[in-house]
N, C-alpha and C. Protein backbone atom coordinates (compact mmCIF):
# COMPACT_ATOMS: atom_id res chain seq x y z
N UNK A 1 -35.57 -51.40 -38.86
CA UNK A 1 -36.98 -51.07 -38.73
C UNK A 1 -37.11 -49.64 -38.22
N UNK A 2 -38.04 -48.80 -38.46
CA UNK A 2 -37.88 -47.40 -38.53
C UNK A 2 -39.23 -47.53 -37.33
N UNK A 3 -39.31 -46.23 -36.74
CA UNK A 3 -39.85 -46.15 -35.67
C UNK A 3 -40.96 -45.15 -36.28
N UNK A 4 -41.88 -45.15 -35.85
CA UNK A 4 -43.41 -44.36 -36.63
C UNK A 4 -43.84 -43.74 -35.77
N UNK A 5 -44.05 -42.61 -36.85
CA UNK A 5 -43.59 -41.29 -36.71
C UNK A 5 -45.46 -40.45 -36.17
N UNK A 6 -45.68 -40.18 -35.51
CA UNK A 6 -46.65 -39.06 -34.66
C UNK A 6 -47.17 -38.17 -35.32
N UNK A 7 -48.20 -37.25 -35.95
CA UNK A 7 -48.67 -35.84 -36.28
C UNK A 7 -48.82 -35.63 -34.58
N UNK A 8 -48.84 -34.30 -34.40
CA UNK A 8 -49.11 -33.37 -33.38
C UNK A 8 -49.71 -32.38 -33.48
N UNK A 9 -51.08 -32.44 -33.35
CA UNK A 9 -51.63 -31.00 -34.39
C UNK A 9 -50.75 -30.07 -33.58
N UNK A 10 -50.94 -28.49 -34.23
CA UNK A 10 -49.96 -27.88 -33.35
C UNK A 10 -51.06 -26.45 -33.55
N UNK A 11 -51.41 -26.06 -34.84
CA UNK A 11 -52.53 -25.16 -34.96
C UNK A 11 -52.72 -24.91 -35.94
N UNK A 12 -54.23 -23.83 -36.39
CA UNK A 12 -54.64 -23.69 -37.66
C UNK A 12 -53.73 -23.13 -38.08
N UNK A 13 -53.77 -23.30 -39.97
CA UNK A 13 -52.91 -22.98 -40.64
C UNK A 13 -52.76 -21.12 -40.78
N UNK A 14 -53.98 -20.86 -40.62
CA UNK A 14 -53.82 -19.22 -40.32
C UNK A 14 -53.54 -18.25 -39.60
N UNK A 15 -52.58 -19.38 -38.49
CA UNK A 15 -52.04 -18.38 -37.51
C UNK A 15 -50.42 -18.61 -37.63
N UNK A 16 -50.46 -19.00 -38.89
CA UNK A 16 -49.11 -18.77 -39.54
C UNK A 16 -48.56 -17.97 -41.00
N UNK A 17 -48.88 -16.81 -40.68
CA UNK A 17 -48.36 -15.53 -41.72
C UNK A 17 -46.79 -14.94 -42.47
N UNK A 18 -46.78 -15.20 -43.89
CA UNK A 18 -45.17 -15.28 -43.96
C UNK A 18 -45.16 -14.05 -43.71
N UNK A 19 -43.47 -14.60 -42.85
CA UNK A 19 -42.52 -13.65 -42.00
C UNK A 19 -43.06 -12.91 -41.01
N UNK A 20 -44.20 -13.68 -40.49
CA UNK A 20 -45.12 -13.06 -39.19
C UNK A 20 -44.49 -13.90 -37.83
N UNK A 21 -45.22 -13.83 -36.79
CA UNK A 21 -44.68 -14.00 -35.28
C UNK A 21 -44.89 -15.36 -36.21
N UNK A 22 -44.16 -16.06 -34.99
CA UNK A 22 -43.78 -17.80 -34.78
C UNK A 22 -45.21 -18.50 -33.80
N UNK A 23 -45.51 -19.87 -33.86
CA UNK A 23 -46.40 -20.28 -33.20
C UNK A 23 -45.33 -21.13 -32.15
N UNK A 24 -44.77 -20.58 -31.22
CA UNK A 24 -44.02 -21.94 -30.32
C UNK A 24 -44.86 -22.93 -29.54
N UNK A 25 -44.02 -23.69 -29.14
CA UNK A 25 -44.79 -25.03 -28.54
C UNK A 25 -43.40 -25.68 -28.14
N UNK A 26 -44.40 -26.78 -27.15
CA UNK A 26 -42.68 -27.39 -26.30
C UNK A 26 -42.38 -29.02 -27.07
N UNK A 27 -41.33 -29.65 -26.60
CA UNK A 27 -40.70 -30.47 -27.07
C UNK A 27 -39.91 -31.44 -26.05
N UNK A 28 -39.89 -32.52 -25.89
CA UNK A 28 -38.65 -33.61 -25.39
C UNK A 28 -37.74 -33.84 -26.81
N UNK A 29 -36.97 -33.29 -26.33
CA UNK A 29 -35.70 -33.57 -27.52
C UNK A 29 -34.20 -34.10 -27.02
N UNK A 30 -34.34 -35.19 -27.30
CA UNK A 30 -32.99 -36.43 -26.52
C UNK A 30 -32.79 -36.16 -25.30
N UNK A 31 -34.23 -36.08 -24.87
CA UNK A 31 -34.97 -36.61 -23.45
C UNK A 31 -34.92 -34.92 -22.70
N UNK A 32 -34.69 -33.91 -23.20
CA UNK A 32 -34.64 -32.62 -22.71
C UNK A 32 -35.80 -31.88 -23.02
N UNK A 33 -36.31 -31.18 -22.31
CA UNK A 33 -37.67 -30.60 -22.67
C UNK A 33 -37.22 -29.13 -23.75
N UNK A 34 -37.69 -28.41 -24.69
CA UNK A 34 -36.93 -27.60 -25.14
C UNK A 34 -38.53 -26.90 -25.88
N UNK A 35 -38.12 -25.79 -26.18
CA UNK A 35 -38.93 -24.82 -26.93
C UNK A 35 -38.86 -24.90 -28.16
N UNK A 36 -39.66 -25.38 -29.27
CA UNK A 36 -39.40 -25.33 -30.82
C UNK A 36 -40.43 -23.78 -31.46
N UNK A 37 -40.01 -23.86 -32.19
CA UNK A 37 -41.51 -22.85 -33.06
C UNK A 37 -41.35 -23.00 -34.91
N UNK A 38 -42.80 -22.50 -35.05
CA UNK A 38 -43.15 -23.08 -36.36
C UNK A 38 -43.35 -21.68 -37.09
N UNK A 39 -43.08 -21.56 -38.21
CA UNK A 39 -42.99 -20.05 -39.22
C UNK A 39 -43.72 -20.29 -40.63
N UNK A 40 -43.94 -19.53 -41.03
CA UNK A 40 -44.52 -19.81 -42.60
C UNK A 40 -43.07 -19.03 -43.22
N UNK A 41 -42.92 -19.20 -44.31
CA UNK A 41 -41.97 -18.24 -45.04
C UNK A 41 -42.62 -19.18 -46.55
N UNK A 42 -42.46 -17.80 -47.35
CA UNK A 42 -42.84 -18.31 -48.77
C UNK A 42 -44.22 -19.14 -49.08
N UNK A 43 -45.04 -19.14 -48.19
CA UNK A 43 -46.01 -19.54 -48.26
C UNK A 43 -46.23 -21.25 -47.49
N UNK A 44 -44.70 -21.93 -47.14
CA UNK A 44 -44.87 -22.92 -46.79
C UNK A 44 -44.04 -22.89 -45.45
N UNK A 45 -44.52 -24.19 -44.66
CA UNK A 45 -44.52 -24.07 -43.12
C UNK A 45 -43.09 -24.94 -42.63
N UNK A 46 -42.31 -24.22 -41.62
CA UNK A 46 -41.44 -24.75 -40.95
C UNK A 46 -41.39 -24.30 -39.84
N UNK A 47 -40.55 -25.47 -39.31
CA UNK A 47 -39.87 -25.26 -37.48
C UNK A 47 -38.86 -25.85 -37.79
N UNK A 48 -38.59 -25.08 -36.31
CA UNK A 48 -37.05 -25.36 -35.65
C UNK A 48 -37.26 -25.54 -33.94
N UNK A 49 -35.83 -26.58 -33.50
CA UNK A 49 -36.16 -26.04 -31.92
C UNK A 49 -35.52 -24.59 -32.05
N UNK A 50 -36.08 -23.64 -30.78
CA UNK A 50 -35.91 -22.50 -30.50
C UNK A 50 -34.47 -22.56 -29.78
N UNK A 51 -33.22 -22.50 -30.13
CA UNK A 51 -32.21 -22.82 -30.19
C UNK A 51 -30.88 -22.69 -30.86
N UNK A 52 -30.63 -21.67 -30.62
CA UNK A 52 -29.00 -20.97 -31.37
C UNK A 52 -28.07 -22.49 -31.56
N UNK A 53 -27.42 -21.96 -32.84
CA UNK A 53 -26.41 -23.50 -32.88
C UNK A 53 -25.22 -22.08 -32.51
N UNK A 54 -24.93 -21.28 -32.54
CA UNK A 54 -23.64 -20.38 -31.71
C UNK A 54 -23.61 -20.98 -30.00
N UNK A 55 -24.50 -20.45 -29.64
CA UNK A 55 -24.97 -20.53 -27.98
C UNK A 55 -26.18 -21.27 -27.57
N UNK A 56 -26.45 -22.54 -27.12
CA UNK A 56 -27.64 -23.08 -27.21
C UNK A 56 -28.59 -21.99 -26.14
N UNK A 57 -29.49 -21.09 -26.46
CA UNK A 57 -29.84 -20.14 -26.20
C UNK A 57 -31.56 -20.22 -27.21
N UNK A 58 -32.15 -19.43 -26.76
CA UNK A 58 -33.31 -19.51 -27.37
C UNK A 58 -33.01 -17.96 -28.04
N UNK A 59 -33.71 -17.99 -29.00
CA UNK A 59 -33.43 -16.75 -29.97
C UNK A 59 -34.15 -15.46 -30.69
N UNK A 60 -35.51 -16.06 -29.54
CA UNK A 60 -36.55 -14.83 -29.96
C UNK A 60 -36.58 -13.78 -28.76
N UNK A 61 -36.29 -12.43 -29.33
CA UNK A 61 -36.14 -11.21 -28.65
C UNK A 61 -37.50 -10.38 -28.04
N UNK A 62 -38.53 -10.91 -28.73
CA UNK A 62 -39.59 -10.63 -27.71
C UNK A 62 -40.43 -12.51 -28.65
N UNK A 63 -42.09 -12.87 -27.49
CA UNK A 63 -42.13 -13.89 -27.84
C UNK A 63 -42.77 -13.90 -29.22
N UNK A 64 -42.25 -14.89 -29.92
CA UNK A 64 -43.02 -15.65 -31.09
C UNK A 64 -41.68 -14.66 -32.29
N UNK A 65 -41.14 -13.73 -32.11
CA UNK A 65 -40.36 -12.77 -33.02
C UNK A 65 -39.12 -13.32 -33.51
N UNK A 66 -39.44 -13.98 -34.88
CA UNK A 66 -37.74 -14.61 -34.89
C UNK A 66 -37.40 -14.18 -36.16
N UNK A 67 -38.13 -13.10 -37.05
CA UNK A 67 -37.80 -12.89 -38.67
C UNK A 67 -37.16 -11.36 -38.47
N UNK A 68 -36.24 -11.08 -38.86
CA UNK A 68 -35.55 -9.57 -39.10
C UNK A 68 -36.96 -8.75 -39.92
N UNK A 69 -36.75 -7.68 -40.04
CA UNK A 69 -37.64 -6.50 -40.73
C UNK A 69 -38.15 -6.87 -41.49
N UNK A 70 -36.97 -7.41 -42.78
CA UNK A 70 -36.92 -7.64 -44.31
C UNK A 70 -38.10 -8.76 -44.17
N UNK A 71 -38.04 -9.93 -43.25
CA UNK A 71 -38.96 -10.80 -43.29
C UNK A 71 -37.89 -12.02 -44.25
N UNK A 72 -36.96 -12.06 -44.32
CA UNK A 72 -36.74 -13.24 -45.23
C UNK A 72 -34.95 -13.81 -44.50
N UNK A 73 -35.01 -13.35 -43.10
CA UNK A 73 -34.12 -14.23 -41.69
C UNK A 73 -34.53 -14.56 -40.76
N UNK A 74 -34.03 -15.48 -40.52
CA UNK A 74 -34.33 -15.59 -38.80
C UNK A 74 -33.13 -15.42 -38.25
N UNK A 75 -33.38 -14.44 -36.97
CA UNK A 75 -32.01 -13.97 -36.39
C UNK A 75 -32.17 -14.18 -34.53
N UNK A 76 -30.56 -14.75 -34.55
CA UNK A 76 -30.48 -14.79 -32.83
C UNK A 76 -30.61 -13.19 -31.93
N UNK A 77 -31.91 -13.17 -31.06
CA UNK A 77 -31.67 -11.89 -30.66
C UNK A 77 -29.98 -11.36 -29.64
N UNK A 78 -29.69 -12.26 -29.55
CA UNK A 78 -28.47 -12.35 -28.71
C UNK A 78 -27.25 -11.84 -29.21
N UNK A 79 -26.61 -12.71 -30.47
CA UNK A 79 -25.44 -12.54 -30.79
C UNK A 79 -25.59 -12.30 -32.34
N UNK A 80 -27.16 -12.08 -33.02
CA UNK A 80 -27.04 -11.75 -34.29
C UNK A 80 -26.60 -12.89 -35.12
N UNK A 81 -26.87 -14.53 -34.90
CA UNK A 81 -26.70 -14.86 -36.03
C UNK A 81 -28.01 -15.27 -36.97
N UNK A 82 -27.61 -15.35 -38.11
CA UNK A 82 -29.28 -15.60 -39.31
C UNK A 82 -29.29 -16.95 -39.85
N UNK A 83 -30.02 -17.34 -39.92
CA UNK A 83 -30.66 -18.34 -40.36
C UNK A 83 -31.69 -18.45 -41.81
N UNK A 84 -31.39 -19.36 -42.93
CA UNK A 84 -32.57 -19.63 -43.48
C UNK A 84 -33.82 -19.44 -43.11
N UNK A 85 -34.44 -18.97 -43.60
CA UNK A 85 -36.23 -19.54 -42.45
C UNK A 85 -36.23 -21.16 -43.30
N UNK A 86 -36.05 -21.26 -44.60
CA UNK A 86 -36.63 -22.57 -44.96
C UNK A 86 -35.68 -23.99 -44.76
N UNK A 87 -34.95 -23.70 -44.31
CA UNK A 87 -33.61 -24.80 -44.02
C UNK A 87 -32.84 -24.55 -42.73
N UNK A 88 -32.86 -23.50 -42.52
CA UNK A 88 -32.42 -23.25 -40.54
C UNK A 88 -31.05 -23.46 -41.18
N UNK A 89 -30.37 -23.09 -42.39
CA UNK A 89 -28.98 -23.01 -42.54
C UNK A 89 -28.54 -22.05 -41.77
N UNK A 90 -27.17 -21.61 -41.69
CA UNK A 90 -26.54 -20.75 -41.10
C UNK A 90 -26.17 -19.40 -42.23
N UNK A 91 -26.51 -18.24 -42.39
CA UNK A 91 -26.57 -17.94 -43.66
C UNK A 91 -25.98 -16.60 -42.79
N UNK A 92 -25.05 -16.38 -42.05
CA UNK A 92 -24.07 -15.41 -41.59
C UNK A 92 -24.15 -15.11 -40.09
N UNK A 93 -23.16 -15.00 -39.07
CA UNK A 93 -23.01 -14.44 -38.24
C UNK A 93 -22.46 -15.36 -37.21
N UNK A 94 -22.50 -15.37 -35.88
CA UNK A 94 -21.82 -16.37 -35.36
C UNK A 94 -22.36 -17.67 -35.12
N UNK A 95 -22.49 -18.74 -36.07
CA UNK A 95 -22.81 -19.67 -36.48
C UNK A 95 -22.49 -20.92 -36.30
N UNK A 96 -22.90 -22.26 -35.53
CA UNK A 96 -21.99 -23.28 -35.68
C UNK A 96 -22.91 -24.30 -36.31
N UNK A 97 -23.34 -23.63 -37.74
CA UNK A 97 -24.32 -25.23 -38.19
C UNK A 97 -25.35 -24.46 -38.02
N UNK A 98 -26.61 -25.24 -38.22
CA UNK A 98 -27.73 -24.89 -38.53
C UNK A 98 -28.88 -25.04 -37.54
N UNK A 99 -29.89 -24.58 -37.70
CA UNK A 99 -30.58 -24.63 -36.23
C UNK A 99 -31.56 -26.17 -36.71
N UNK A 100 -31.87 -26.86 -36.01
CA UNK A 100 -32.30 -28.08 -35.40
C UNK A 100 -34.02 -27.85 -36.51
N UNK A 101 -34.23 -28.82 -37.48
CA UNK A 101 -35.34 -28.78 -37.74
C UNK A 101 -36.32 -29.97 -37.56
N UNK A 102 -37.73 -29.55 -37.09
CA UNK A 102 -38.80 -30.38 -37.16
C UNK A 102 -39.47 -30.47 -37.87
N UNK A 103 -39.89 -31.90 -38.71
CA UNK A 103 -40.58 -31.88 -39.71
C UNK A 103 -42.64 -31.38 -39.89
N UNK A 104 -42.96 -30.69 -40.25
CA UNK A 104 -44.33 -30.14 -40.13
C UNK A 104 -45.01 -30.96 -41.25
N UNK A 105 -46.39 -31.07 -41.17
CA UNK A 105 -47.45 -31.18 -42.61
C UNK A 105 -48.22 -29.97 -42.40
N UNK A 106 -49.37 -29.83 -43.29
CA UNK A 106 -50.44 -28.96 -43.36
C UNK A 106 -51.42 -29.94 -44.44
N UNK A 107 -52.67 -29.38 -43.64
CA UNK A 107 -53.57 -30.13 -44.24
C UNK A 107 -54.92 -29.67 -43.82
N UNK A 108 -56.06 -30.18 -44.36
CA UNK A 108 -57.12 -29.36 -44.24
C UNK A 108 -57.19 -28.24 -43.15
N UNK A 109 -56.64 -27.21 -43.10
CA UNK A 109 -56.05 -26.22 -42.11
C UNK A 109 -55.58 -25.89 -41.02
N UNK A 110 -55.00 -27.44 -41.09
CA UNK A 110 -54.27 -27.46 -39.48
C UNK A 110 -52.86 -27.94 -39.67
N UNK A 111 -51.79 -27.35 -39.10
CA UNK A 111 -50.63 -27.75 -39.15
C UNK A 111 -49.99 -29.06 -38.03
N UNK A 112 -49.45 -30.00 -38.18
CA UNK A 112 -48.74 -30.79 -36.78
C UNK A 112 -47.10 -30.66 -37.68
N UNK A 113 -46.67 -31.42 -36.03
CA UNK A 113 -45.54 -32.06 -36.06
C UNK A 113 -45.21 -32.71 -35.91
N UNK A 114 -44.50 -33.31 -36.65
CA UNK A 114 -44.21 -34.72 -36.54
C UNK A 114 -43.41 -35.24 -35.94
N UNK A 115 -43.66 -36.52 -34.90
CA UNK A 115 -42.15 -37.08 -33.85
C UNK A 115 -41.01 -37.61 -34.48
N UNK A 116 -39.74 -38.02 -33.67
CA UNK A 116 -38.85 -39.20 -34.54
C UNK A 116 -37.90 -39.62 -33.46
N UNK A 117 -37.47 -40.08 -33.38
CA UNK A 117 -36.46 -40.96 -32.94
C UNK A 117 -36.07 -40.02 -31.60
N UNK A 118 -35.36 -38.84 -31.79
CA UNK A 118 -35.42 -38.17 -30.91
C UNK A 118 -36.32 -36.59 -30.42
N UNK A 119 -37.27 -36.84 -31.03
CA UNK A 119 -38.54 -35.80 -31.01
C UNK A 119 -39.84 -36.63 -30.34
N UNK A 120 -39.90 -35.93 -29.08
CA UNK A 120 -41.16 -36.14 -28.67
C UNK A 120 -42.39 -35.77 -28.39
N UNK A 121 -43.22 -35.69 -27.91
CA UNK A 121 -44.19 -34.39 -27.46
C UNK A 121 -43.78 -34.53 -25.79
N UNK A 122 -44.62 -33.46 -24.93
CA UNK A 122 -44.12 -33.38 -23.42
C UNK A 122 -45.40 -34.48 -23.38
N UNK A 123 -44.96 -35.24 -22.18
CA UNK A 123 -46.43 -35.91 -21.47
C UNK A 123 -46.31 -35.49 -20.40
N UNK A 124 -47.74 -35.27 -20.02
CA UNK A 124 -48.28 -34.78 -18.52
C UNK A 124 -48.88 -35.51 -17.64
């Protein structure tokens, strides 16, 4: 039996610009509180937790900044490694695997996220 699954609005869809700043927001992730953020690339919306698979390290060099120049990486400000934006693959540098993704929707102009098994929202 599968465990059912949460939207989280997280924000309008227009404060997500491809290869523009990131919208972060927090997370319980296998019971740890952690920083995720959400990106447009190519016109469609993803996240990741904010989280190097090299160094579990967060990876934006100033906040919300996680796309190189070109606009088509996401890079650890730390140790330089890149990432897919649309798969959080490891697509060169010091790399162990891929960065951690959360599943998003979009819909009448609001984006969430969705919980799972080990994705939660924070409660206060």
């Amino acid at each position: 039996m599968s465990e059912a699954v949460d939207l989280i609005e997280l924000c309008a869809s227009g404060e997500l610009q491809d290869g523009g700043p990131a919208v972060a927001f927090d997370v319980l992730f296998a019971g740890q509180r952690c920083r995720a953020f959400a990106i447009r690339y190519e016109g469609r919306v993803h996240a990741y937790l904010n989280r190097c698979s090299h160094v579990a390290m967060e990876m934006d060099f100033q906040p919300g900044q996680f796309f190189d120049d070109s606009g088509h990486w996401l890079l650890c400000s730390t140790h330089g490694a890149a990432y897919e934006p649309d798969s959080g693959v490891c697509a060169g540098g010091p790399c162990r695997g891929g960065l951690i993704k959360i599943d998003l929707s979009e819909s009448d102009a609001l984006v969430h996220w969705h919980t799972g098994p080990q994705l939660k929202p924070i409660e206060f």
